[in-house]
PDB file of N, CA and C in Angstrom:
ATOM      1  N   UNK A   1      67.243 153.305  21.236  1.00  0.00           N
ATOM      2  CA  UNK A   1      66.367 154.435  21.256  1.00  0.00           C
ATOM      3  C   UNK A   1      65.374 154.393  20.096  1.00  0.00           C
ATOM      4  N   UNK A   2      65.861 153.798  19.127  1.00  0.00           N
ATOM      5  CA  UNK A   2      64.646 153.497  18.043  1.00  0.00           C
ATOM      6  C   UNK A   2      63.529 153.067  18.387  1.00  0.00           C
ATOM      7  N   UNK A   3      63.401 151.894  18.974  1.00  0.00           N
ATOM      8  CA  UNK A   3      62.532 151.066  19.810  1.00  0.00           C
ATOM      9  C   UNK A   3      61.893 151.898  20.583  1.00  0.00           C
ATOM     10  N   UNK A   4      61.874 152.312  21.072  1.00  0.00           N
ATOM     11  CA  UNK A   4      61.317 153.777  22.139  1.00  0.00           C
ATOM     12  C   UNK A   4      60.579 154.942  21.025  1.00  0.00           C
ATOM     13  N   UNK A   5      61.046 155.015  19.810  1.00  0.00           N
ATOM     14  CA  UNK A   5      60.420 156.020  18.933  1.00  0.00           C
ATOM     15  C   UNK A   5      59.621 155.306  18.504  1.00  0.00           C
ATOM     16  N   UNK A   6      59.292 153.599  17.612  1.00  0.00           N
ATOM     17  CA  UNK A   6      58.356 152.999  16.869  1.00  0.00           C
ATOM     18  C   UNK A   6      57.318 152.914  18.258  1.00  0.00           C
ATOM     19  N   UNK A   7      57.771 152.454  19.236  1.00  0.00           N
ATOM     20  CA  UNK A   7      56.705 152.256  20.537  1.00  0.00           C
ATOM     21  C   UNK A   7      55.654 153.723  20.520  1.00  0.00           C
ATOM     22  N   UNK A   8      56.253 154.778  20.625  1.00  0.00           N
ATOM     23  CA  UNK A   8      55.378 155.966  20.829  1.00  0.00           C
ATOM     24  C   UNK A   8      54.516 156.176  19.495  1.00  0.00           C
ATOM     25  N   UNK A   9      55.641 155.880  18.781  1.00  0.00           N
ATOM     26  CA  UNK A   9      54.225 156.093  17.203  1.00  0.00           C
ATOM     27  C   UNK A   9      53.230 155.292  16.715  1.00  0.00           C
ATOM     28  N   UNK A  10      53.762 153.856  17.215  1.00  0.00           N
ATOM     29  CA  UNK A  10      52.459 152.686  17.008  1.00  0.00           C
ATOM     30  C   UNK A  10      51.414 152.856  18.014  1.00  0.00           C
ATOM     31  N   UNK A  11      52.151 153.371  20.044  1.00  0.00           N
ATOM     32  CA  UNK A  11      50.524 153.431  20.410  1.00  0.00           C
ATOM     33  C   UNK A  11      49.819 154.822  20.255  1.00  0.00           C
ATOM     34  N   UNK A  12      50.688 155.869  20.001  1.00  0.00           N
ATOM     35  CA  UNK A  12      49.872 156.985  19.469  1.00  0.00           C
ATOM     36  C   UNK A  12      49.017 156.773  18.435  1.00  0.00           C
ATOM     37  N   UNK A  13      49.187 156.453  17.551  1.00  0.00           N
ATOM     38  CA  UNK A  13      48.685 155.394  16.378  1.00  0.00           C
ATOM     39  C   UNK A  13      47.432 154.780  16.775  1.00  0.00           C
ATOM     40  N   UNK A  14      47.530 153.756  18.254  1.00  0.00           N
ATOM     41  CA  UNK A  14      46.078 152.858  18.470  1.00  0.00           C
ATOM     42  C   UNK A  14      45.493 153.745  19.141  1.00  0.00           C
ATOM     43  N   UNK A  15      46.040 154.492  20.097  1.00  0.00           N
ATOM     44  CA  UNK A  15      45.161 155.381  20.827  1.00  0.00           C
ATOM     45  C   UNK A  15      44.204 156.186  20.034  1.00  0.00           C
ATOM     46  N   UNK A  16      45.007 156.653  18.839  1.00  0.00           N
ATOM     47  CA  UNK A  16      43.455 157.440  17.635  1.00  0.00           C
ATOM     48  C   UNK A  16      42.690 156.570  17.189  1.00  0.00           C
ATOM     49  N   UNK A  17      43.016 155.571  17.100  1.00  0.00           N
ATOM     50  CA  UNK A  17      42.449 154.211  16.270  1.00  0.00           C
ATOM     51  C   UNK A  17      41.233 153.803  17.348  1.00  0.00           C
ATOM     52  N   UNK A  18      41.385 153.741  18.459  1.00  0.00           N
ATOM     53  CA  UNK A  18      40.690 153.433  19.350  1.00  0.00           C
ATOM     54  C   UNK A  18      39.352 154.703  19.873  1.00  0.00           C
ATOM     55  N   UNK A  19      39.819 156.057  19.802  1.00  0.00           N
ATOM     56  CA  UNK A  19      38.893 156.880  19.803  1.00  0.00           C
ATOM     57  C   UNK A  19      37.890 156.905  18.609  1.00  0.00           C
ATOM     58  N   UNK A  20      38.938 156.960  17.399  1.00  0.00           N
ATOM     59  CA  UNK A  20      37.874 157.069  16.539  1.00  0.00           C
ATOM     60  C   UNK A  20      36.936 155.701  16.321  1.00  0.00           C
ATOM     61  N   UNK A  21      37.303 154.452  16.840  1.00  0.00           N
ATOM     62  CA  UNK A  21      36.007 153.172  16.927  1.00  0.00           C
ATOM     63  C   UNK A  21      35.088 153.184  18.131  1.00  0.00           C
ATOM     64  N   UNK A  22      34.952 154.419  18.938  1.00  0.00           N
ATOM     65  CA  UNK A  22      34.527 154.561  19.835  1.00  0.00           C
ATOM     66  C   UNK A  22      32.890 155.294  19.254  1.00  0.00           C
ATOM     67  N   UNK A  23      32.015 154.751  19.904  1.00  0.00           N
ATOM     68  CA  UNK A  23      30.961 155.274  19.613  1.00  0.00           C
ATOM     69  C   UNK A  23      30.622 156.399  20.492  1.00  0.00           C
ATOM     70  N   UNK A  24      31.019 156.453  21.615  1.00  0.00           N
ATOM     71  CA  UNK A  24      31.203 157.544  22.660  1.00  0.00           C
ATOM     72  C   UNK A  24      31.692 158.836  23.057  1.00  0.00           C
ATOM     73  N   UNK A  25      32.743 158.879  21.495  1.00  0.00           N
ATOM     74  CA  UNK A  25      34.215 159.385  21.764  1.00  0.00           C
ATOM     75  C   UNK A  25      33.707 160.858  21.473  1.00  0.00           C
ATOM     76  N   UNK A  26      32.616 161.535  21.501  1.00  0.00           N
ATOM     77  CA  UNK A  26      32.450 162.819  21.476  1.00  0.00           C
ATOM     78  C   UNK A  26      32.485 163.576  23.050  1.00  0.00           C
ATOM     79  N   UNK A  27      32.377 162.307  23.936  1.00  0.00           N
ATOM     80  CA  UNK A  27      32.095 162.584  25.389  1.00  0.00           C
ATOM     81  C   UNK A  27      33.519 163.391  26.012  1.00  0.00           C
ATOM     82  N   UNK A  28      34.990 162.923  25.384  1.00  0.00           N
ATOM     83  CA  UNK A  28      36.106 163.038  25.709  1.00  0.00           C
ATOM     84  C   UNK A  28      37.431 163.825  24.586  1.00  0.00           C
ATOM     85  N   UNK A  29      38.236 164.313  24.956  1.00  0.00           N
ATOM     86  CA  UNK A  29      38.774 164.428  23.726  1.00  0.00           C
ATOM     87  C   UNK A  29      39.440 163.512  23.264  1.00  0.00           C
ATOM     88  N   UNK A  30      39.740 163.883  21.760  1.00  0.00           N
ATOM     89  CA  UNK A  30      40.627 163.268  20.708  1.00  0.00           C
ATOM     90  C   UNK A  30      42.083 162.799  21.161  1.00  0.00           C
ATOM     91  N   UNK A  31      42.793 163.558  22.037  1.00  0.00           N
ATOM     92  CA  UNK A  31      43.825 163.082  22.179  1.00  0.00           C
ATOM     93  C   UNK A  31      43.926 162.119  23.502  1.00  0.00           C
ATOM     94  N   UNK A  32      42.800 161.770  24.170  1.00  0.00           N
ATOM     95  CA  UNK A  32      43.191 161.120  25.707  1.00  0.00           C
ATOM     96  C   UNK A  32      43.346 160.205  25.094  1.00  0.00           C
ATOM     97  N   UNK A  33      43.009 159.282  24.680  1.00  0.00           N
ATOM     98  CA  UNK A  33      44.134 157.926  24.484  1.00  0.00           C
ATOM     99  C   UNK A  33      44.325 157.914  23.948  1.00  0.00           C
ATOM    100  N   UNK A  34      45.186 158.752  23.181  1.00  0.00           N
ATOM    101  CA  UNK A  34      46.282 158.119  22.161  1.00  0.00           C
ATOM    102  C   UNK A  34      47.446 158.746  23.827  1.00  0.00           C
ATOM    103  N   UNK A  35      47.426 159.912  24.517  1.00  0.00           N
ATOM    104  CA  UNK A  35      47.963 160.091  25.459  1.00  0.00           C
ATOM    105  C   UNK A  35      48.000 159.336  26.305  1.00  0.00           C
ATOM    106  N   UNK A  36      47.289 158.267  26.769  1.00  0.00           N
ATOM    107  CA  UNK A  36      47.197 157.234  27.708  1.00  0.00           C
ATOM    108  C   UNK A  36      47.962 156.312  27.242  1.00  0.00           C
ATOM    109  N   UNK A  37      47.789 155.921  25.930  1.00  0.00           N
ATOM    110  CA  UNK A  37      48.522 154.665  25.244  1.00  0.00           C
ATOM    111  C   UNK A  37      49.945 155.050  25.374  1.00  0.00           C
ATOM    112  N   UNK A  38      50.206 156.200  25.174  1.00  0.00           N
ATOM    113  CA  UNK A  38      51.525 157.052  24.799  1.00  0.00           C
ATOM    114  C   UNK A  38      52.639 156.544  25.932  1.00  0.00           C
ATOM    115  N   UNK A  39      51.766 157.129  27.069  1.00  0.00           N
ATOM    116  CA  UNK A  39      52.061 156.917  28.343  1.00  0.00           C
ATOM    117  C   UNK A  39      52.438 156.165  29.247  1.00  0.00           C
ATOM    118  N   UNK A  40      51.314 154.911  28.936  1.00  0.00           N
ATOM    119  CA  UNK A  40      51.593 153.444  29.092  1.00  0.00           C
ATOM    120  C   UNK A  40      52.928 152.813  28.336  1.00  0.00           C
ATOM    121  N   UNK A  41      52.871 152.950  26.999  1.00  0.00           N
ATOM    122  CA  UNK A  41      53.860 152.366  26.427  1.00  0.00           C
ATOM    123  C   UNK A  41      55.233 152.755  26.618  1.00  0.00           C
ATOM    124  N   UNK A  42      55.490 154.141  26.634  1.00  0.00           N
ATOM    125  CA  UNK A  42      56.873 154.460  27.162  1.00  0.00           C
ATOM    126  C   UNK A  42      57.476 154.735  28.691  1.00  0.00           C
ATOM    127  N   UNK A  43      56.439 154.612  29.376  1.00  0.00           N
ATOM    128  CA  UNK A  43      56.894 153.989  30.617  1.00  0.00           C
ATOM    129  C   UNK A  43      56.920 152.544  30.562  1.00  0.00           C
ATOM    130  N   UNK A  44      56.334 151.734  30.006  1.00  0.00           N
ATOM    131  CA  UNK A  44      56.340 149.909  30.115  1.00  0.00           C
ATOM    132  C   UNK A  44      57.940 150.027  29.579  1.00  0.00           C
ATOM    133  N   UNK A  45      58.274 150.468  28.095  1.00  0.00           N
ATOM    134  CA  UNK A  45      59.234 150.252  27.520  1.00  0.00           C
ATOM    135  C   UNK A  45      60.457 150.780  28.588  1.00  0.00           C
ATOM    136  N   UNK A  46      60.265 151.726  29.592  1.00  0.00           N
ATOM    137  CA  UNK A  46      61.253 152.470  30.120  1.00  0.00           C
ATOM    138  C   UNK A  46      61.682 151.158  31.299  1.00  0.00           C
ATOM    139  N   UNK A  47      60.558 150.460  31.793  1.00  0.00           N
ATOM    140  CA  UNK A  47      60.895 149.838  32.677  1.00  0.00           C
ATOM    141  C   UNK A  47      61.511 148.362  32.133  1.00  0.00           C
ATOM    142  N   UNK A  48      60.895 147.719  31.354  1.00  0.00           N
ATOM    143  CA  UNK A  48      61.685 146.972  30.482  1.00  0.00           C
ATOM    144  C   UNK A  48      63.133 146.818  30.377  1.00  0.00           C
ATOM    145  N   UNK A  49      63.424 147.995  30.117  1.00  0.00           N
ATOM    146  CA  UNK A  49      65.000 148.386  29.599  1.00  0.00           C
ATOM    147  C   UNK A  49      65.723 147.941  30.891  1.00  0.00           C
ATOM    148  N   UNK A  50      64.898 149.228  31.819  1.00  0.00           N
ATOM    149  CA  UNK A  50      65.843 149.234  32.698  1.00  0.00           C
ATOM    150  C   UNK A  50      65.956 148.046  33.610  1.00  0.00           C
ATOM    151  N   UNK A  51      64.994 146.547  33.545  1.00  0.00           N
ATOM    152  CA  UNK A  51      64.956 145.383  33.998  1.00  0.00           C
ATOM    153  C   UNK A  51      65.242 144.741  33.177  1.00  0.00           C
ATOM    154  N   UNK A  52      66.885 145.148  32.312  1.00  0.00           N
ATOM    155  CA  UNK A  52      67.525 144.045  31.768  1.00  0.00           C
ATOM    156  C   UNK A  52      66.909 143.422  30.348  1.00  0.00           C
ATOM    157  N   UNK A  53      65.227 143.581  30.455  1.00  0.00           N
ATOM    158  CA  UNK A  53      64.928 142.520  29.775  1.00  0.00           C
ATOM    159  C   UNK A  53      65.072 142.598  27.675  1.00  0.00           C
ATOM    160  N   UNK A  54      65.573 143.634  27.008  1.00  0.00           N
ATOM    161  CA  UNK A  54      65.698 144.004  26.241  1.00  0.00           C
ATOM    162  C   UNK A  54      67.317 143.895  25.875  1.00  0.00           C
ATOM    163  N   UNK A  55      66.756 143.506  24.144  1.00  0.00           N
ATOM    164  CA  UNK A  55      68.139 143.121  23.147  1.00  0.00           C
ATOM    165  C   UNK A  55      68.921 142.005  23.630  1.00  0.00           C
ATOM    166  N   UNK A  56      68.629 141.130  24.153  1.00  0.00           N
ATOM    167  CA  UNK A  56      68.827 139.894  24.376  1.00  0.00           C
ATOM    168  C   UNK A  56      68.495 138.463  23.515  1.00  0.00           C
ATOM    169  N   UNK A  57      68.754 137.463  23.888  1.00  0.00           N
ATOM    170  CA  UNK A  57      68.552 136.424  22.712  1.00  0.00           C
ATOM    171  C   UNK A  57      67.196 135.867  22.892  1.00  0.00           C
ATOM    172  N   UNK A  58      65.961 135.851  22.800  1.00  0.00           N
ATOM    173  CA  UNK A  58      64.673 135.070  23.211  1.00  0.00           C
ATOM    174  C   UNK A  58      63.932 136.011  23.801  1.00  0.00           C
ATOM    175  N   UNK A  59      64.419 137.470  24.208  1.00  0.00           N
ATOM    176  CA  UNK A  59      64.094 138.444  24.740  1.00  0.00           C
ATOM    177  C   UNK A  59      63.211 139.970  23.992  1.00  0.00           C
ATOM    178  N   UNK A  60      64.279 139.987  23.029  1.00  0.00           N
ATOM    179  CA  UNK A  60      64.169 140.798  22.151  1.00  0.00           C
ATOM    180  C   UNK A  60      62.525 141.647  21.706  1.00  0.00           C
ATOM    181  N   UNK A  61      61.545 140.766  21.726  1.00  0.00           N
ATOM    182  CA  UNK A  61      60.278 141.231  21.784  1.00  0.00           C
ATOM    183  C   UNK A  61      59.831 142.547  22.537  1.00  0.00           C
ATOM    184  N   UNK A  62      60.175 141.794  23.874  1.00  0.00           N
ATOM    185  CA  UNK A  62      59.605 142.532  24.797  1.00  0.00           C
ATOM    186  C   UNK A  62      59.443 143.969  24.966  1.00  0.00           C
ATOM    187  N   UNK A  63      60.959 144.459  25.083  1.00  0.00           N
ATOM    188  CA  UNK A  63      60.605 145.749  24.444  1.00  0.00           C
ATOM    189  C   UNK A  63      59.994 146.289  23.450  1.00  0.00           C
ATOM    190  N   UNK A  64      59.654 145.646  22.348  1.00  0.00           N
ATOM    191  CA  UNK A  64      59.458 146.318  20.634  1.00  0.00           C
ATOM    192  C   UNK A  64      57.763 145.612  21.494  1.00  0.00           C
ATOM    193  N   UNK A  65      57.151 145.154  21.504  1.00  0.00           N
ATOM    194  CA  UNK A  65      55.527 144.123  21.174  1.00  0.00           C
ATOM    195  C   UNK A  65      55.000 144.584  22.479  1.00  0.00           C
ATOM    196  N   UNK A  66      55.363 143.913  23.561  1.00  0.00           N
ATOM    197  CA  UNK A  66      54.782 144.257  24.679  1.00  0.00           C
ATOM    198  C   UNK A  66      54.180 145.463  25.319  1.00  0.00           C
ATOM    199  N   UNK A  67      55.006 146.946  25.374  1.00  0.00           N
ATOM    200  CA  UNK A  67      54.846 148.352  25.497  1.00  0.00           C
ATOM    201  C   UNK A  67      53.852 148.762  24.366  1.00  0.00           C
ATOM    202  N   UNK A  68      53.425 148.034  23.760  1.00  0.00           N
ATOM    203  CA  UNK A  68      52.446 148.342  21.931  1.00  0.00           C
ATOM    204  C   UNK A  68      50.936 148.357  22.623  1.00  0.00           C
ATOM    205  N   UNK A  69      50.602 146.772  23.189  1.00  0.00           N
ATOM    206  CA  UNK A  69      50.031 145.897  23.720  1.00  0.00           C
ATOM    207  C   UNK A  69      49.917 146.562  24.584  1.00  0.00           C
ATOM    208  N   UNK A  70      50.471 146.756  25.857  1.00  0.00           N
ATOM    209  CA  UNK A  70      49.988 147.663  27.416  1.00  0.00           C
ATOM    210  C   UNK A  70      49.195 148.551  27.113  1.00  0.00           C
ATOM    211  N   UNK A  71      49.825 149.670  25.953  1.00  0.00           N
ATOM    212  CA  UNK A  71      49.306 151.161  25.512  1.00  0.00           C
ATOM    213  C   UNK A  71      48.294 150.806  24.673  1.00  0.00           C
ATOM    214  N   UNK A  72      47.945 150.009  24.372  1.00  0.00           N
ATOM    215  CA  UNK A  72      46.724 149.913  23.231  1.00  0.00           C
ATOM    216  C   UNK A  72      45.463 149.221  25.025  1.00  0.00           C
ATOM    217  N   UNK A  73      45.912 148.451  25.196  1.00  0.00           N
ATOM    218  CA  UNK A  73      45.052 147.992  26.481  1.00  0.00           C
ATOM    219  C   UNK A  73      44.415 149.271  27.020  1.00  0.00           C
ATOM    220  N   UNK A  74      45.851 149.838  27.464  1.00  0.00           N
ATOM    221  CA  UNK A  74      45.494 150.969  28.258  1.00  0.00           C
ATOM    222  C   UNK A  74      44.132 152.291  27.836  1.00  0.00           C
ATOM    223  N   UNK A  75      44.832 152.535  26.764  1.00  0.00           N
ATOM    224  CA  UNK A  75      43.771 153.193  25.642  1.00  0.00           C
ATOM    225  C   UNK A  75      42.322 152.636  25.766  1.00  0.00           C
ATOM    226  N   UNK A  76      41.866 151.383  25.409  1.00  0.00           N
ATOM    227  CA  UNK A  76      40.956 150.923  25.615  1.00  0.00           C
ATOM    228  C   UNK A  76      39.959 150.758  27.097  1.00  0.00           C
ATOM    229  N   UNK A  77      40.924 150.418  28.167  1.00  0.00           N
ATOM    230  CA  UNK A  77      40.090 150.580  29.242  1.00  0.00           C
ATOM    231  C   UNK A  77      39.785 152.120  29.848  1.00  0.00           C
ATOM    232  N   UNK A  78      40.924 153.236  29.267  1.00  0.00           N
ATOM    233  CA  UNK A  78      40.598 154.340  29.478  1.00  0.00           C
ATOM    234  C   UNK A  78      38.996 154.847  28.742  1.00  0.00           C
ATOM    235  N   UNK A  79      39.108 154.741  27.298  1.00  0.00           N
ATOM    236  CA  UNK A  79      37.644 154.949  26.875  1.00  0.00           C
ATOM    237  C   UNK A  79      36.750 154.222  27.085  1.00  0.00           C
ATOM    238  N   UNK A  80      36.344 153.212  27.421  1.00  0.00           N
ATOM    239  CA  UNK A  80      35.492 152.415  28.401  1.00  0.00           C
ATOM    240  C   UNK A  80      34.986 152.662  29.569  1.00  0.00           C
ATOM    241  N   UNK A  81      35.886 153.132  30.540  1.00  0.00           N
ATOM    242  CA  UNK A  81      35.755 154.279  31.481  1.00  0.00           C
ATOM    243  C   UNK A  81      34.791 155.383  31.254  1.00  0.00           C
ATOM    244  N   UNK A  82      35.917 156.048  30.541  1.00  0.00           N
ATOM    245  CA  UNK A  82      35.348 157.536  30.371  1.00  0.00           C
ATOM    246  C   UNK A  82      34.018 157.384  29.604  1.00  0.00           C
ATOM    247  N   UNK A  83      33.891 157.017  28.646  1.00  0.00           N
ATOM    248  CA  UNK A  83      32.497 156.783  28.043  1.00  0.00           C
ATOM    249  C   UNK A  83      31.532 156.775  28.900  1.00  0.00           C
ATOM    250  N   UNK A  84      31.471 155.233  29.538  1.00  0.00           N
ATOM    251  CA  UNK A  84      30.207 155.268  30.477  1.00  0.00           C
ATOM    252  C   UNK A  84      30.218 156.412  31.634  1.00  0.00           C
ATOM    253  N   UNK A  85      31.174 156.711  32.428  1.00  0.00           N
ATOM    254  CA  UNK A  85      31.403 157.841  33.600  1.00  0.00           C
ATOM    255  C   UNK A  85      30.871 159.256  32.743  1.00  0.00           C
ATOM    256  N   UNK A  86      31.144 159.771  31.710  1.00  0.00           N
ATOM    257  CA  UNK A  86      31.370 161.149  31.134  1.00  0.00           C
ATOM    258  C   UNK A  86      29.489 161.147  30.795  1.00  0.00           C
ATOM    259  N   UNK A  87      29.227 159.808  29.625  1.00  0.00           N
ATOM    260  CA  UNK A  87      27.663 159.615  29.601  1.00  0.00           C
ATOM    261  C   UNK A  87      26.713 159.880  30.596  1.00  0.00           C
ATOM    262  N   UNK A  88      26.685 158.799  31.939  1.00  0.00           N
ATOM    263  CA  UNK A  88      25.926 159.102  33.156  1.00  0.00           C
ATOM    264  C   UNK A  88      26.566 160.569  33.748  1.00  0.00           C
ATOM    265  N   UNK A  89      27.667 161.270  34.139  1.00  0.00           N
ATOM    266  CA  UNK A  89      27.482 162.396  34.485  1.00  0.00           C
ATOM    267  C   UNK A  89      26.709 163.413  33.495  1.00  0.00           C
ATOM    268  N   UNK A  90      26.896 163.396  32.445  1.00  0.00           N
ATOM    269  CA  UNK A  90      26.035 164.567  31.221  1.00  0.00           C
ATOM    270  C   UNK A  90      24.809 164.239  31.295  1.00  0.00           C
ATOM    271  N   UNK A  91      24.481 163.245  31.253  1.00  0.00           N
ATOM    272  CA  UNK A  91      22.921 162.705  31.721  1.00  0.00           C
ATOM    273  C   UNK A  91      22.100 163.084  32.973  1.00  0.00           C
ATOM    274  N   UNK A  92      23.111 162.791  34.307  1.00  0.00           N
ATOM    275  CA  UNK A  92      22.774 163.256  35.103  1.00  0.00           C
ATOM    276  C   UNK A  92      22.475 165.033  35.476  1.00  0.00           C
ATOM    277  N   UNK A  93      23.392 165.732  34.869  1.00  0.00           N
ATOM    278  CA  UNK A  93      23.360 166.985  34.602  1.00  0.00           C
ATOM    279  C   UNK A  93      22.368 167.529  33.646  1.00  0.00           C
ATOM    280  N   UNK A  94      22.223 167.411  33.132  1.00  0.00           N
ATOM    281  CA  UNK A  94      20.997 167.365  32.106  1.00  0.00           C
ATOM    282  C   UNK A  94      19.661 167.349  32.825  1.00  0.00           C
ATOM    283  N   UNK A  95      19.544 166.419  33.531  1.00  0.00           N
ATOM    284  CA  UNK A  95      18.610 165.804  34.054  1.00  0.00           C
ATOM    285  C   UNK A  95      17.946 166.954  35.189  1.00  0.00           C
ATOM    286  N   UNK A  96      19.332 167.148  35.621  1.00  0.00           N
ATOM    287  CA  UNK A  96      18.980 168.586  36.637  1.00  0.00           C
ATOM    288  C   UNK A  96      18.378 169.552  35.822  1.00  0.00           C
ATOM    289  N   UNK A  97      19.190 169.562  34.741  1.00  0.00           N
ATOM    290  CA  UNK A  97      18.589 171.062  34.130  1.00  0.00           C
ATOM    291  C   UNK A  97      17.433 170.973  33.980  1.00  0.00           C
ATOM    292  N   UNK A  98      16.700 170.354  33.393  1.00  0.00           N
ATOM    293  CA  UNK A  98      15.328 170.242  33.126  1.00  0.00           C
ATOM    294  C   UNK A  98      14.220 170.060  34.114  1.00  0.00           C
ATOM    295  N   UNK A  99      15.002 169.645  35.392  1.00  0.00           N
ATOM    296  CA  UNK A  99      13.775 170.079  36.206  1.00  0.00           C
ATOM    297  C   UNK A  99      13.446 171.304  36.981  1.00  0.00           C
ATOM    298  N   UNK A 100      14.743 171.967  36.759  1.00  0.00           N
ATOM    299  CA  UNK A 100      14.660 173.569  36.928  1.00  0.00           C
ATOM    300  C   UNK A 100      13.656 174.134  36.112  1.00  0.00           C
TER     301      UNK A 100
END
């Protein structure tokens, strides 16, 4: 269960890390990915477990590194997303307004 607590605090951890290197990140809030990463990682880690593949001899990683890695991914393609999608919709909206 330790492993499951460092997992949630390292990608909560990248998920802020990742908003705040975001040049975009006013478009979305503060907490979506570190919640995405969160998310990712302790479900990866949940499934992990439960496929054996953890605390084993050559194994051992997987749980602790891998679920880090998904949730930091995850994080990243989420604000990548949202950035450009959240940008062109406010733009587009905008765009209306002003020709009213």
């Amino acid at each position: 269960m330790l492993s499951l607590t460092i997992v949630v605090l390292a990608t909560a951890a990248a998920g802020f890390i990742v908003w705040a290197n975001d040049k975009r990140h006013t478009r979305y809030g503060m907490g979506l990915p570190a919640g995405v990463a969160v998310a990712v990682g302790a479900l990866s880690w949940i499934i992990f477990m439960a496929a054996g593949l953890g605390y084993k001899p050559g194994l051992t990683w997987i749980p602790w590194v891998l679920p880090m890695v998904l949730g930091t991914a995850a994080a990243i393609g989420t604000v990548i997303y949202l950035g450009r999608a959240r940008t062109r919709q406010d733009t587009k909206r905008l765009t209306q307004a002003l020709r009213l």
